[in-house]
N, C-alpha and C. Protein backbone atom coordinates (compact mmCIF):
# COMPACT_ATOMS: atom_id res chain seq x y z
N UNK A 1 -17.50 -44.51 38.69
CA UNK A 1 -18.88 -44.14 38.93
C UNK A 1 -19.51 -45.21 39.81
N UNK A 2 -20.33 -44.87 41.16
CA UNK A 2 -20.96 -45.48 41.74
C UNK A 2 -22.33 -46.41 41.19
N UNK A 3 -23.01 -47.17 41.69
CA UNK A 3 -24.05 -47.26 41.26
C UNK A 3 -25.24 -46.88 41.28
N UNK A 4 -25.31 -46.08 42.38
CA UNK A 4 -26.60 -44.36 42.35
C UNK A 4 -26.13 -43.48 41.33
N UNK A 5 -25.23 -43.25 41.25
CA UNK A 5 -24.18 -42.15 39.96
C UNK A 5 -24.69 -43.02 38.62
N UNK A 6 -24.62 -44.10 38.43
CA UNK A 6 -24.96 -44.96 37.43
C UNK A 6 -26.53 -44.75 36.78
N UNK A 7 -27.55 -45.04 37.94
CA UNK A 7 -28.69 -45.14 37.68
C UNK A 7 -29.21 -44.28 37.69
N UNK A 8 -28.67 -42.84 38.74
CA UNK A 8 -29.20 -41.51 38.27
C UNK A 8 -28.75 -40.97 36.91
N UNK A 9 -27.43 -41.13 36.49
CA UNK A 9 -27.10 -40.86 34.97
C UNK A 9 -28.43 -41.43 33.50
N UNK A 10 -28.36 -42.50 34.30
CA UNK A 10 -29.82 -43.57 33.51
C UNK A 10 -30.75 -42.47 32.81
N UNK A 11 -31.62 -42.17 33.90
CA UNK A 11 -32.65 -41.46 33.95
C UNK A 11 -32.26 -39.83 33.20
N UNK A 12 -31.00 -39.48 33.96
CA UNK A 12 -30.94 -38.16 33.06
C UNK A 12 -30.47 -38.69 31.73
N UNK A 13 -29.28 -38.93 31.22
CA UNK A 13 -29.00 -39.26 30.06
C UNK A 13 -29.86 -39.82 28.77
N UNK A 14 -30.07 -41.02 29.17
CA UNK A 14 -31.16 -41.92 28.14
C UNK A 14 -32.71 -41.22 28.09
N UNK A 15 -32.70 -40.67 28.95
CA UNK A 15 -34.40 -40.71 28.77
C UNK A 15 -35.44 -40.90 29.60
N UNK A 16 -34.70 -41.77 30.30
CA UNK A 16 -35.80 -42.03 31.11
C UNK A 16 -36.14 -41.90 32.10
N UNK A 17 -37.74 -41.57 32.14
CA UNK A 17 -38.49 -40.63 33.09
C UNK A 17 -39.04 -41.68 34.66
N UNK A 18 -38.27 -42.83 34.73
CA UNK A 18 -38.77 -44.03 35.72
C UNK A 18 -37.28 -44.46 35.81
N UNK A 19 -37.45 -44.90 37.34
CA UNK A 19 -36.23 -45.16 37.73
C UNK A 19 -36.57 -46.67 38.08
N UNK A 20 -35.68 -47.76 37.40
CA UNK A 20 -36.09 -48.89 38.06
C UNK A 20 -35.74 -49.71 38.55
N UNK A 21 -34.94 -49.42 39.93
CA UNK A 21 -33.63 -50.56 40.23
C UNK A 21 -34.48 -49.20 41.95
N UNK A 22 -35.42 -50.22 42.50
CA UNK A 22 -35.88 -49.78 43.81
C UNK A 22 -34.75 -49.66 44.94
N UNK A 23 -33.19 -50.33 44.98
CA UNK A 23 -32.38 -49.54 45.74
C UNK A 23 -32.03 -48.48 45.76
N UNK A 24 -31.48 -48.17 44.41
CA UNK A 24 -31.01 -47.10 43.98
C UNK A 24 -32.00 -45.67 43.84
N UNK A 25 -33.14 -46.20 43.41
CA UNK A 25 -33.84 -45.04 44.02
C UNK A 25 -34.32 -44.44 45.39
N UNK A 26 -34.11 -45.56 46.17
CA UNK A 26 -34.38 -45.10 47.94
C UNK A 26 -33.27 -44.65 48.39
N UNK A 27 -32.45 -45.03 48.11
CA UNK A 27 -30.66 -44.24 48.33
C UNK A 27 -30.83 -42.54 47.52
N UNK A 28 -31.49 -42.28 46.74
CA UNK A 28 -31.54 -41.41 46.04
C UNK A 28 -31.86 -40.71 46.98
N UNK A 29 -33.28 -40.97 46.96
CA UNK A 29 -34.19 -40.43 47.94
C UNK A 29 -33.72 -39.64 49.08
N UNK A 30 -33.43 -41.33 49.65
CA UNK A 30 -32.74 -40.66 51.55
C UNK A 30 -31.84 -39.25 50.72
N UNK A 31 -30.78 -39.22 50.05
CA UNK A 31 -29.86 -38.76 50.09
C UNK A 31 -30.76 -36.86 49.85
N UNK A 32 -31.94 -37.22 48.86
CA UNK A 32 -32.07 -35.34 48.35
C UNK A 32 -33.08 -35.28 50.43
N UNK A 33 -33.95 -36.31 50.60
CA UNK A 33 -34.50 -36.01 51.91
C UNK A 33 -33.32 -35.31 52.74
N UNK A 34 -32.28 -35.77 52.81
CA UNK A 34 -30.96 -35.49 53.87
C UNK A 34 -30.90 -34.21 53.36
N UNK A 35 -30.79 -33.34 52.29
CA UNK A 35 -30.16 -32.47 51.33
C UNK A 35 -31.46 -31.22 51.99
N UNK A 36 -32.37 -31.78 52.29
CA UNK A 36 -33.68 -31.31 51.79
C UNK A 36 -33.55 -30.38 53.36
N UNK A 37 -33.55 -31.30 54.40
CA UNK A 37 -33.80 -31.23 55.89
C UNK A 37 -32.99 -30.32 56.41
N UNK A 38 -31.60 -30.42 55.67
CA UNK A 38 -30.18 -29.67 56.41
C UNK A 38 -30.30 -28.20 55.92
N UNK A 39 -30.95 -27.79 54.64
CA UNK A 39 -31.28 -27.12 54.24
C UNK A 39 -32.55 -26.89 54.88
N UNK A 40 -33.45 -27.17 55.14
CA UNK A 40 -34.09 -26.55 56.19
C UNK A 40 -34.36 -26.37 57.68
N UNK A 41 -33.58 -26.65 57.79
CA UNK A 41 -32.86 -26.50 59.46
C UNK A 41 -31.57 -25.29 59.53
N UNK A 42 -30.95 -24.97 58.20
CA UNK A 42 -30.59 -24.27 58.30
C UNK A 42 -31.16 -22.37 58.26
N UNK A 43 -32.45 -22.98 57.04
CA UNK A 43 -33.15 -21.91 57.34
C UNK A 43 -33.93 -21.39 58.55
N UNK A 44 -34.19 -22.49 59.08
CA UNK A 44 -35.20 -22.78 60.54
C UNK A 44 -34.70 -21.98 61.32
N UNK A 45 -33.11 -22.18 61.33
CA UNK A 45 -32.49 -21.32 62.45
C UNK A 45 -32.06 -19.96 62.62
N UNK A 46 -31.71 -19.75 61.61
CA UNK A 46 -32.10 -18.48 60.79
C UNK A 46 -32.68 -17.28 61.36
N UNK A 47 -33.89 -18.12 60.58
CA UNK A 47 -34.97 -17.47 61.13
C UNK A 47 -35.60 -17.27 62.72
N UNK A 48 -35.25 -18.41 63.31
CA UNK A 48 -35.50 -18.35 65.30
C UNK A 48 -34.17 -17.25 65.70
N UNK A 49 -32.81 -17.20 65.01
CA UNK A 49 -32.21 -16.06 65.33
C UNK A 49 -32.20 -14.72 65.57
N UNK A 50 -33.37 -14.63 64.46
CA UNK A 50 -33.64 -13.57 64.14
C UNK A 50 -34.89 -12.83 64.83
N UNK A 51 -35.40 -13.92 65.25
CA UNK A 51 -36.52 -13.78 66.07
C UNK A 51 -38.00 -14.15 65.78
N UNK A 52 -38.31 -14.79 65.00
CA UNK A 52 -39.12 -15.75 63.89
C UNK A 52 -39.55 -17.17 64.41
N UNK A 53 -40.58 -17.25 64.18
CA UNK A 53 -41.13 -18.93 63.78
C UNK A 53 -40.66 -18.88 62.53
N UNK A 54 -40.67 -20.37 62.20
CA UNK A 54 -39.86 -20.07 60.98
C UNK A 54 -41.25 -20.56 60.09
N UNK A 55 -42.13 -21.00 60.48
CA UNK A 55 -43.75 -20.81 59.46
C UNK A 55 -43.63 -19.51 59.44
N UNK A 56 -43.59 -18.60 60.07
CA UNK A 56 -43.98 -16.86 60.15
C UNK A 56 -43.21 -16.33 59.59
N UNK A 57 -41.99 -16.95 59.32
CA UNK A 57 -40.55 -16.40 58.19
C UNK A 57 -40.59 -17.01 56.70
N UNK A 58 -41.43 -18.00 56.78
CA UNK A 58 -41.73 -18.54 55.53
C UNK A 58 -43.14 -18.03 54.72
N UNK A 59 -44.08 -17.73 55.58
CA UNK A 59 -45.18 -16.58 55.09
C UNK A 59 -44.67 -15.53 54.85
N UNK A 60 -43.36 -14.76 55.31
CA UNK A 60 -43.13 -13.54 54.77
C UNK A 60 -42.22 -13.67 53.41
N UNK A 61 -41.71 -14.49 52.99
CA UNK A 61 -41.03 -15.28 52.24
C UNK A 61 -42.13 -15.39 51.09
N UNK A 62 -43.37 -16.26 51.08
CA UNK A 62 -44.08 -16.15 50.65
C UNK A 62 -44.91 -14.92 49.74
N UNK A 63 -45.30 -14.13 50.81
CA UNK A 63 -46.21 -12.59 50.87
C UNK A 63 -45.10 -11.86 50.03
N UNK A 64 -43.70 -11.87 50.16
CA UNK A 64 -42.65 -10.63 49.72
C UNK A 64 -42.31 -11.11 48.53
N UNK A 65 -42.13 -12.13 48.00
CA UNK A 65 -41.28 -13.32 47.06
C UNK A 65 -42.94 -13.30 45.75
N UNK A 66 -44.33 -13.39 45.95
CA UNK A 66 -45.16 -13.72 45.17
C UNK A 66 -44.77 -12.77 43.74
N UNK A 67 -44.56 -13.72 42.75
CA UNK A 67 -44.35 -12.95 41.61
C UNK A 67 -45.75 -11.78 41.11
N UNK A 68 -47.56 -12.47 41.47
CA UNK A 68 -47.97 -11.79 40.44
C UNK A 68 -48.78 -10.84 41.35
N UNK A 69 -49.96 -11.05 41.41
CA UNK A 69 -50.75 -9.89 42.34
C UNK A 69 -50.34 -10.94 43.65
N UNK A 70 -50.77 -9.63 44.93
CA UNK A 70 -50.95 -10.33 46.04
C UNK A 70 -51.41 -11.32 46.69
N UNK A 71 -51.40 -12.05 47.36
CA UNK A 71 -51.76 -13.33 47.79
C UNK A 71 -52.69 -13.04 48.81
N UNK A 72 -54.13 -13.86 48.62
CA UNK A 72 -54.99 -13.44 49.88
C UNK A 72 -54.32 -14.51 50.75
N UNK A 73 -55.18 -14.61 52.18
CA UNK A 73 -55.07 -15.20 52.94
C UNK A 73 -55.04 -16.96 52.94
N UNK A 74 -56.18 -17.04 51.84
CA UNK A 74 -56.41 -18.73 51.26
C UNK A 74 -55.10 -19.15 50.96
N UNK A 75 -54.35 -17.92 49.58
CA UNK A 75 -53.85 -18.72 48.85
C UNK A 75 -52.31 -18.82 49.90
N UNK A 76 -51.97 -17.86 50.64
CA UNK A 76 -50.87 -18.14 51.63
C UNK A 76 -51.17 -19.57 52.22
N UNK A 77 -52.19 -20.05 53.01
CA UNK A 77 -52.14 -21.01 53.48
C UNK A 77 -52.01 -22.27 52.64
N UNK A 78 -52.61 -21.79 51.27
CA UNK A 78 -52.52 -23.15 50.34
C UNK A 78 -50.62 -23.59 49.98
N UNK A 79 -49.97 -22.43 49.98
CA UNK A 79 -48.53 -22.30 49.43
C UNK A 79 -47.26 -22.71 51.25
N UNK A 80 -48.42 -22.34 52.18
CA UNK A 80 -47.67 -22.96 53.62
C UNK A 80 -48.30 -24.48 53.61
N UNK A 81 -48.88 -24.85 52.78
CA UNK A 81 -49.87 -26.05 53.68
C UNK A 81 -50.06 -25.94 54.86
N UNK A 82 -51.00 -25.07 55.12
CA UNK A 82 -52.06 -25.11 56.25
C UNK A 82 -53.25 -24.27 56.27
N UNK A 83 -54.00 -24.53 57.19
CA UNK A 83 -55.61 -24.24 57.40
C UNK A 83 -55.27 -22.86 57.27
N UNK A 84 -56.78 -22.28 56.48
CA UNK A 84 -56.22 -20.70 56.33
C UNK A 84 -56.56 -19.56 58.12
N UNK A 85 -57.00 -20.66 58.51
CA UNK A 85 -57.31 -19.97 60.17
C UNK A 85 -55.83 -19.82 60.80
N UNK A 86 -54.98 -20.52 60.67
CA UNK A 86 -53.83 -20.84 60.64
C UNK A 86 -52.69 -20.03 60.29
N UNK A 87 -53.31 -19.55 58.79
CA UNK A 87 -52.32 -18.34 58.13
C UNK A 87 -53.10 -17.23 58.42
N UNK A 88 -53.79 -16.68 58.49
CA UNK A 88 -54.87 -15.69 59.33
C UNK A 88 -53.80 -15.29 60.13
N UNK A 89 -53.83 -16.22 61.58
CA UNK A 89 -53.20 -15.85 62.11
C UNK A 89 -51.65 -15.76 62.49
N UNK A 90 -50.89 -16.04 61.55
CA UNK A 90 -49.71 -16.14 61.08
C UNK A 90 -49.92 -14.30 60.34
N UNK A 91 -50.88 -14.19 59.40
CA UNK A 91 -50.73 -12.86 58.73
C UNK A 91 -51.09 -11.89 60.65
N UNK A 92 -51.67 -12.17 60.62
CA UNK A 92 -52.12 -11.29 62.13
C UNK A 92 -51.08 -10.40 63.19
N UNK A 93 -49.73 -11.78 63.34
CA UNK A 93 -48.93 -11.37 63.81
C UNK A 93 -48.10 -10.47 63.04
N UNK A 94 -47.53 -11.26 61.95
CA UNK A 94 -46.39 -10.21 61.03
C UNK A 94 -47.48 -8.88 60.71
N UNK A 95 -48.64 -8.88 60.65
CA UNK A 95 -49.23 -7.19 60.74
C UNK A 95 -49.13 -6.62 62.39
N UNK A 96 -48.58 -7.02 63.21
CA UNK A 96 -48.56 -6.43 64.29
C UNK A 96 -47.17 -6.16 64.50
N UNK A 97 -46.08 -7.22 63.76
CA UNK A 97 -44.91 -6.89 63.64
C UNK A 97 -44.25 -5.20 62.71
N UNK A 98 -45.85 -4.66 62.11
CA UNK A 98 -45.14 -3.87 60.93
C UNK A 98 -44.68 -4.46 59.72
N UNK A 99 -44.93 -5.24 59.51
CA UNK A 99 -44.28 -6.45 58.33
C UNK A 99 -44.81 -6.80 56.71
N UNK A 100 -46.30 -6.97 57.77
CA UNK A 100 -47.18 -6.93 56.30
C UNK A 100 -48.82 -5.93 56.71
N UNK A 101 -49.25 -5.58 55.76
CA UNK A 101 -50.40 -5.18 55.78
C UNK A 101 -51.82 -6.14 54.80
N UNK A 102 -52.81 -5.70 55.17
CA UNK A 102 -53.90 -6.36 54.25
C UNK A 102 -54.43 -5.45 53.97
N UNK A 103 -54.97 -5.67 52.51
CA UNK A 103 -55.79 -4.36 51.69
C UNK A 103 -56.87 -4.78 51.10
N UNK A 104 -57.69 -4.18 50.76
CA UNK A 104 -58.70 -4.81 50.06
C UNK A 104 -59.01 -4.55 48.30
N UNK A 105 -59.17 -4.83 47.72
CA UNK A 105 -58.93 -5.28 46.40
C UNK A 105 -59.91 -4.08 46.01
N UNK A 106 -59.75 -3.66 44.72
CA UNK A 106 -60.72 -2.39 44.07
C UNK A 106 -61.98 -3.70 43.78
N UNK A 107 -61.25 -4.62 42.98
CA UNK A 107 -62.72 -5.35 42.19
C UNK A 107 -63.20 -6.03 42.98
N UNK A 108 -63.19 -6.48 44.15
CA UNK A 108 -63.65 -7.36 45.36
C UNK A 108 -64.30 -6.50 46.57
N UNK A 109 -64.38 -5.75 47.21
CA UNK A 109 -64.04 -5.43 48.93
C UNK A 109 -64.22 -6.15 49.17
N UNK A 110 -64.60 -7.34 48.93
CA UNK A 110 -64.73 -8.33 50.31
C UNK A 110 -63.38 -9.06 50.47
N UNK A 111 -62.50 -8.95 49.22
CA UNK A 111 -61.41 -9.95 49.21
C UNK A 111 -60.22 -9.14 50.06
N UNK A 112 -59.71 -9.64 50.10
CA UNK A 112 -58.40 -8.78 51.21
C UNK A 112 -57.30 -10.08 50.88
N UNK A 113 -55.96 -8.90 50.21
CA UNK A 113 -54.60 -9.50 49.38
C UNK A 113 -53.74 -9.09 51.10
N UNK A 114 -52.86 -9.61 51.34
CA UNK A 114 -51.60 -9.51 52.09
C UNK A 114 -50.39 -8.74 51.23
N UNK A 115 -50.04 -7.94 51.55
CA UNK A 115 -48.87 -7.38 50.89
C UNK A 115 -47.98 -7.16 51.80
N UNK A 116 -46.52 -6.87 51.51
CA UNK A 116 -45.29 -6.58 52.40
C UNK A 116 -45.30 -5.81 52.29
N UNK A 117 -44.74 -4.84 54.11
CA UNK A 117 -44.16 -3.79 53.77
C UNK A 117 -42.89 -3.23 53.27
N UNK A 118 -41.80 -1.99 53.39
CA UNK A 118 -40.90 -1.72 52.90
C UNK A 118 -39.83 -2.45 54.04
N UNK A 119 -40.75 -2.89 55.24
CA UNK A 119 -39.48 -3.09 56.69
C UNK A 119 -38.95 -5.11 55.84
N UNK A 120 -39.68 -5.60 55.01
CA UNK A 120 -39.73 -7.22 55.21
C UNK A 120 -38.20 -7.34 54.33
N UNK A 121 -37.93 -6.76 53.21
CA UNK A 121 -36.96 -6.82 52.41
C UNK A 121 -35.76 -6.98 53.09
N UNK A 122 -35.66 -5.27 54.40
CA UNK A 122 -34.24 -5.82 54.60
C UNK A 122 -33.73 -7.14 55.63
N UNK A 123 -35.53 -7.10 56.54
CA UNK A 123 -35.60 -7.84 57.21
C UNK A 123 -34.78 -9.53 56.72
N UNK A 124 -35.95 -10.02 55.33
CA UNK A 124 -35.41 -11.40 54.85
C UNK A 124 -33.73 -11.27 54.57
N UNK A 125 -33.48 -9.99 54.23
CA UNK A 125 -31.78 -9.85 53.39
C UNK A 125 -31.00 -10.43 54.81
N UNK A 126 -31.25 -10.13 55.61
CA UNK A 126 -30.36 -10.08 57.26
C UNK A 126 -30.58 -11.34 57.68
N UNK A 127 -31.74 -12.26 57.13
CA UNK A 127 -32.11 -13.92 57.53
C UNK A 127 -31.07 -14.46 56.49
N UNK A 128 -31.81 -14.04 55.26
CA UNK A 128 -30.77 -14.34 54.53
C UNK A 128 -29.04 -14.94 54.01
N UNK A 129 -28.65 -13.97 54.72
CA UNK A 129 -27.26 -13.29 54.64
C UNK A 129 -26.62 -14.71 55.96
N UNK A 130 -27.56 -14.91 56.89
CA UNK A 130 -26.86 -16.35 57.32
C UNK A 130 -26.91 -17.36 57.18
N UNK A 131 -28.00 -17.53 56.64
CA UNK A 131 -28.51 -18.66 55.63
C UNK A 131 -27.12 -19.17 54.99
N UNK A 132 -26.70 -18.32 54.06
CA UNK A 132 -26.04 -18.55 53.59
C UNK A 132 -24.47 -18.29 53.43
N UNK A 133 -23.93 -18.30 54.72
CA UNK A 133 -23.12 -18.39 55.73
C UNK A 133 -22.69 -20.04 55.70
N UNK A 134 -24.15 -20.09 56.63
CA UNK A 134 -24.34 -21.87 57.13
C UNK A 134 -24.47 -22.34 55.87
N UNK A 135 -25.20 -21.95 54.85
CA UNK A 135 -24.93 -22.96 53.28
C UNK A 135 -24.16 -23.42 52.59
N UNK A 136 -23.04 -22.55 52.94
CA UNK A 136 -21.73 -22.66 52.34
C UNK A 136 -20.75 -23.94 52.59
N UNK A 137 -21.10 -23.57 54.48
CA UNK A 137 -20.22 -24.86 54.77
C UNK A 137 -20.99 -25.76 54.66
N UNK A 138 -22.10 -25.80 54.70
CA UNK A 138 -23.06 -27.56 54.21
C UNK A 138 -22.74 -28.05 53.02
N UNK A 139 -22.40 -26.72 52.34
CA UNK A 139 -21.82 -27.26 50.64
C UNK A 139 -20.65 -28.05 51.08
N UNK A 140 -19.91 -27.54 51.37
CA UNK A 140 -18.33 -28.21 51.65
C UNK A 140 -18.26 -29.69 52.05
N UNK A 141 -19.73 -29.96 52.90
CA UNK A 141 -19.77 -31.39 53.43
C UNK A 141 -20.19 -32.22 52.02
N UNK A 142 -20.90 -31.65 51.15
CA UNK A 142 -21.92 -32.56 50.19
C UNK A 142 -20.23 -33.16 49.26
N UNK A 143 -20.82 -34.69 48.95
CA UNK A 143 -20.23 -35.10 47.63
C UNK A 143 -20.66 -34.97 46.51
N UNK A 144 -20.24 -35.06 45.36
CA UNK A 144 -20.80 -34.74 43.80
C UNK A 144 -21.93 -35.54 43.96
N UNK A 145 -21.70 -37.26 44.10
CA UNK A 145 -22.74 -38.02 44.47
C UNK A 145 -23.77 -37.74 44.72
N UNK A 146 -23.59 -36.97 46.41
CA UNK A 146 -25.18 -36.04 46.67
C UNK A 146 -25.60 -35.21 45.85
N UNK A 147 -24.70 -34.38 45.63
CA UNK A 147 -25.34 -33.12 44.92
C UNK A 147 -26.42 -33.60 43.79
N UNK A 148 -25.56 -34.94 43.10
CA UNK A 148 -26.15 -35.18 42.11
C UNK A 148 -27.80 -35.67 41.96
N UNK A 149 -27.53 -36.63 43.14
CA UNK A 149 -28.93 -37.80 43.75
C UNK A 149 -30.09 -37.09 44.22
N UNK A 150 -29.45 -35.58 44.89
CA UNK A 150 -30.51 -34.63 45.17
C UNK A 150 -31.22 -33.95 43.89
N UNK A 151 -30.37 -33.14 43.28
CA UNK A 151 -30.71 -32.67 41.71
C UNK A 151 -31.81 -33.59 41.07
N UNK A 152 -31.26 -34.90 41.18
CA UNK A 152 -32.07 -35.71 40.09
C UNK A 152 -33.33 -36.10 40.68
N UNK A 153 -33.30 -36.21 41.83
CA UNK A 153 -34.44 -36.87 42.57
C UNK A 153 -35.42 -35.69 42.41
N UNK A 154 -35.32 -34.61 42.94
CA UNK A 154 -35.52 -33.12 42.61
C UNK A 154 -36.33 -33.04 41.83
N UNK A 155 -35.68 -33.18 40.69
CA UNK A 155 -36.38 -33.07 39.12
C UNK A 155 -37.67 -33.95 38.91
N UNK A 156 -37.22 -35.24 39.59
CA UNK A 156 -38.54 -36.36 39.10
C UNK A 156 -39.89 -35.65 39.84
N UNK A 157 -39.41 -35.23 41.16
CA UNK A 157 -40.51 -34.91 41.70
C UNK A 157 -41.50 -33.85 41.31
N UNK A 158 -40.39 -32.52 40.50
CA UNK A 158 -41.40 -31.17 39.94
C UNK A 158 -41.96 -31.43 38.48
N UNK A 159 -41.31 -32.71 38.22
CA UNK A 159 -41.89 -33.63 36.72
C UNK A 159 -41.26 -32.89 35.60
N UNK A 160 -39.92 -32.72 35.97
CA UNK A 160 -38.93 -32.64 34.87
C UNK A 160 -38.88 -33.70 33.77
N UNK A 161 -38.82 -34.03 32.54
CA UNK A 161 -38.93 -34.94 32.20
C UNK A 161 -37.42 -34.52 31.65
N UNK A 162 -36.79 -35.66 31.37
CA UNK A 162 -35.41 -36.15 31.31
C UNK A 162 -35.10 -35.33 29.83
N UNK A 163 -35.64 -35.53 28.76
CA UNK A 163 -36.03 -34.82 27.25
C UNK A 163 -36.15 -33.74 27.16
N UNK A 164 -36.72 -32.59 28.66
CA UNK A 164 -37.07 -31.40 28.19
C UNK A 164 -36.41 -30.50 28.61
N UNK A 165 -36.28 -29.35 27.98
CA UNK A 165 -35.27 -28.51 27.81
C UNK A 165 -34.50 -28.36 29.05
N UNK A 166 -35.04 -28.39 30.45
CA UNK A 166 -34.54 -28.33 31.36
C UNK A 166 -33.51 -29.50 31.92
N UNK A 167 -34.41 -30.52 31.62
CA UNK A 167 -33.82 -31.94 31.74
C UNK A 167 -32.64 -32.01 31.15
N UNK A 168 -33.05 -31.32 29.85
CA UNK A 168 -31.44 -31.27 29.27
C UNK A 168 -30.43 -30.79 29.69
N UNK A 169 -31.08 -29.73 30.30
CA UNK A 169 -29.28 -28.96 31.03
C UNK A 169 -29.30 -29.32 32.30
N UNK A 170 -29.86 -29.74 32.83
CA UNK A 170 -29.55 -31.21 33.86
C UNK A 170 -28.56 -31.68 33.70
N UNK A 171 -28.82 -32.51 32.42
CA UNK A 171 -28.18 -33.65 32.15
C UNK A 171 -26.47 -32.88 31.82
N UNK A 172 -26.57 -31.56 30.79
CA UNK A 172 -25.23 -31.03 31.00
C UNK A 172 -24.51 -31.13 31.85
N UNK A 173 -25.34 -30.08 32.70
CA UNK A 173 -24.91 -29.77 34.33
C UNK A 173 -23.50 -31.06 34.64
N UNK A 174 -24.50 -32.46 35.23
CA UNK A 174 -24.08 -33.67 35.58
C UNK A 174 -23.28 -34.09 34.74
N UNK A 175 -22.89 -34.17 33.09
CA UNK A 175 -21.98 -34.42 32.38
C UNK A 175 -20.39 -33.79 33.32
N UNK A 176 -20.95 -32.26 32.75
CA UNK A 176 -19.97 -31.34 33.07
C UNK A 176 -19.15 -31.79 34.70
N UNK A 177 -20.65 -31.50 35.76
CA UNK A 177 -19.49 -32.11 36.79
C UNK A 177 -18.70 -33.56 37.18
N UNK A 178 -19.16 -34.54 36.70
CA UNK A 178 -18.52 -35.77 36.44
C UNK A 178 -17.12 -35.63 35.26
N UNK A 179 -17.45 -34.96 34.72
CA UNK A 179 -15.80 -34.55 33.51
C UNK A 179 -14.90 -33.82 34.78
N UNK A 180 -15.33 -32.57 35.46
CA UNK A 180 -14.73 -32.05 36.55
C UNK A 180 -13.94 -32.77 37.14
N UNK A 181 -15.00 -33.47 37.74
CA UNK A 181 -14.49 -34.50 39.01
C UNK A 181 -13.62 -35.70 38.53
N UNK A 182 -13.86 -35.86 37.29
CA UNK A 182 -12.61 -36.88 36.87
C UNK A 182 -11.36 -36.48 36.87
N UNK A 183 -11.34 -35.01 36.11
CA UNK A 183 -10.28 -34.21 36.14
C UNK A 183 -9.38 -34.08 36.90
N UNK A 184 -9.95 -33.55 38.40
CA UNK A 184 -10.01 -33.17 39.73
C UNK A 184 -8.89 -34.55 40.12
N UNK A 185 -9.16 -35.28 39.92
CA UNK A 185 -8.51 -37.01 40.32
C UNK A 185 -7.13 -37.45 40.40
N UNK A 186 -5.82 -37.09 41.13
CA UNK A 186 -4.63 -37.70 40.78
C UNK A 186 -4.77 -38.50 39.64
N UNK A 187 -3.68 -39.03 38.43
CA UNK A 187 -3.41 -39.92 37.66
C UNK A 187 -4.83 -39.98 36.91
N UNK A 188 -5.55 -39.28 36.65
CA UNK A 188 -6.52 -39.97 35.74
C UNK A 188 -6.27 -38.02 34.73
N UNK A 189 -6.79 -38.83 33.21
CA UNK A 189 -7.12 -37.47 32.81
C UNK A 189 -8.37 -37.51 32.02
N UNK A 190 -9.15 -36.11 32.04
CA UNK A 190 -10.22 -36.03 32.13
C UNK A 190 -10.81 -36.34 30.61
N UNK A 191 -11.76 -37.04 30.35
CA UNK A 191 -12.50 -37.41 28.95
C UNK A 191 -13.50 -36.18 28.76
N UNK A 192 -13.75 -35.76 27.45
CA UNK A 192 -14.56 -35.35 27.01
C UNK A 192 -16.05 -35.94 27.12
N UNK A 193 -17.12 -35.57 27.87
CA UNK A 193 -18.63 -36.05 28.08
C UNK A 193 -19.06 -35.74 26.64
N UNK A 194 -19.14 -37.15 26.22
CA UNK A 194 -20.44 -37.45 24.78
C UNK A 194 -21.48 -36.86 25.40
N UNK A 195 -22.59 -36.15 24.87
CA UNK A 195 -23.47 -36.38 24.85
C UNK A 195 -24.78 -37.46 24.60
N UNK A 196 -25.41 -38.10 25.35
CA UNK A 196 -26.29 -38.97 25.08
C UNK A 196 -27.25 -38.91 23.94
């Protein structure tokens, strides 16, 4: 085990929700930032393939993907980070594309939700579908290491806490693939992961 492998184990295993050895967490870092970028560059392109800004592929992403009622115009821009003049006209185009429409709400008229049409589904499936093409082989490049440094870094940031239920199967997860990867190893054979 490395010593990012070490200190990210730290944090998932024991408990704790602070990482405190400031190399090891900027190595972390760089590593989910790297994880973060390639992954969106892969979507980026994607989407310019397809014929997309990829803000304008990520508002439809947005608009098609919203679990509960529709999203007005505010709350798109609040979920793109940017000015809602901005997503306005971001919604403006994909309604000229056929893509999305705006409606106006029974309990509001003044409010106006963005909704997708039936064309955005197969549209994203076909962005999609190379996405994860190109994801595949980016997987192939990653080491457990990364995978791991990204995961964990990941977590601190959506305020996983190390204890909670999720954290916990985190922490599986990372057991499990470190038992793997020992496995995996000429001449070594693989230990059973204690649980912490």
């Amino acid at each position: 085990m490395n010593e990012t492998e070490i200190a990210l184990a730290a944090w998932v295993q024991n408990g704790q929700d602070k990482v405190t050895d400031q190399k090891t967490y900027v190595q972390a870092v760089a590593t989910a930032r790297y994880v973060i970028r390639k992954v969106i560059r892969i979507v980026d392109d994607a989407a310019r393939d397809h014929g997309f800004d990829p803000l304008a592929h990520q508002a439809l992403i947005q608009i098609f993907g919203v679990m509960d009622e529709p999203l007005t115009v505010s709350q798109l821009a609040e979920r793109l980070d940017v000015v809602p003049a901005f997503a306005s006209r971001l919604v403006r185009d994909l309604e000229r594309r056929g893509l999305v429409e705006r409606q106006r709400t029974d309990q509001d008229k003044r409010m106006t939700r963005v909704v997708a049409t039936a064309e955005v589904g197969p549209v994203l499936a076909e962005i999609n579908e190379q996405v994860q093409a190109h994801a595949a082989l980016f997987h192939r490049q990653l080491t457990d290491d990364q995978r791991q440094a990204a995961l964990v870094v990941l977590a601190f940031f959506v305020g996983i806490k190390a204890g909670s239920p999720v954290g916990e199967s985190l922490r599986a997860s990372l057991q499990l693939a470190s038992a793997d990867e020992a496995a995996a190893k000429p001449g070594r054979t693989a230990r059973a992961a204690t649980p912490a």
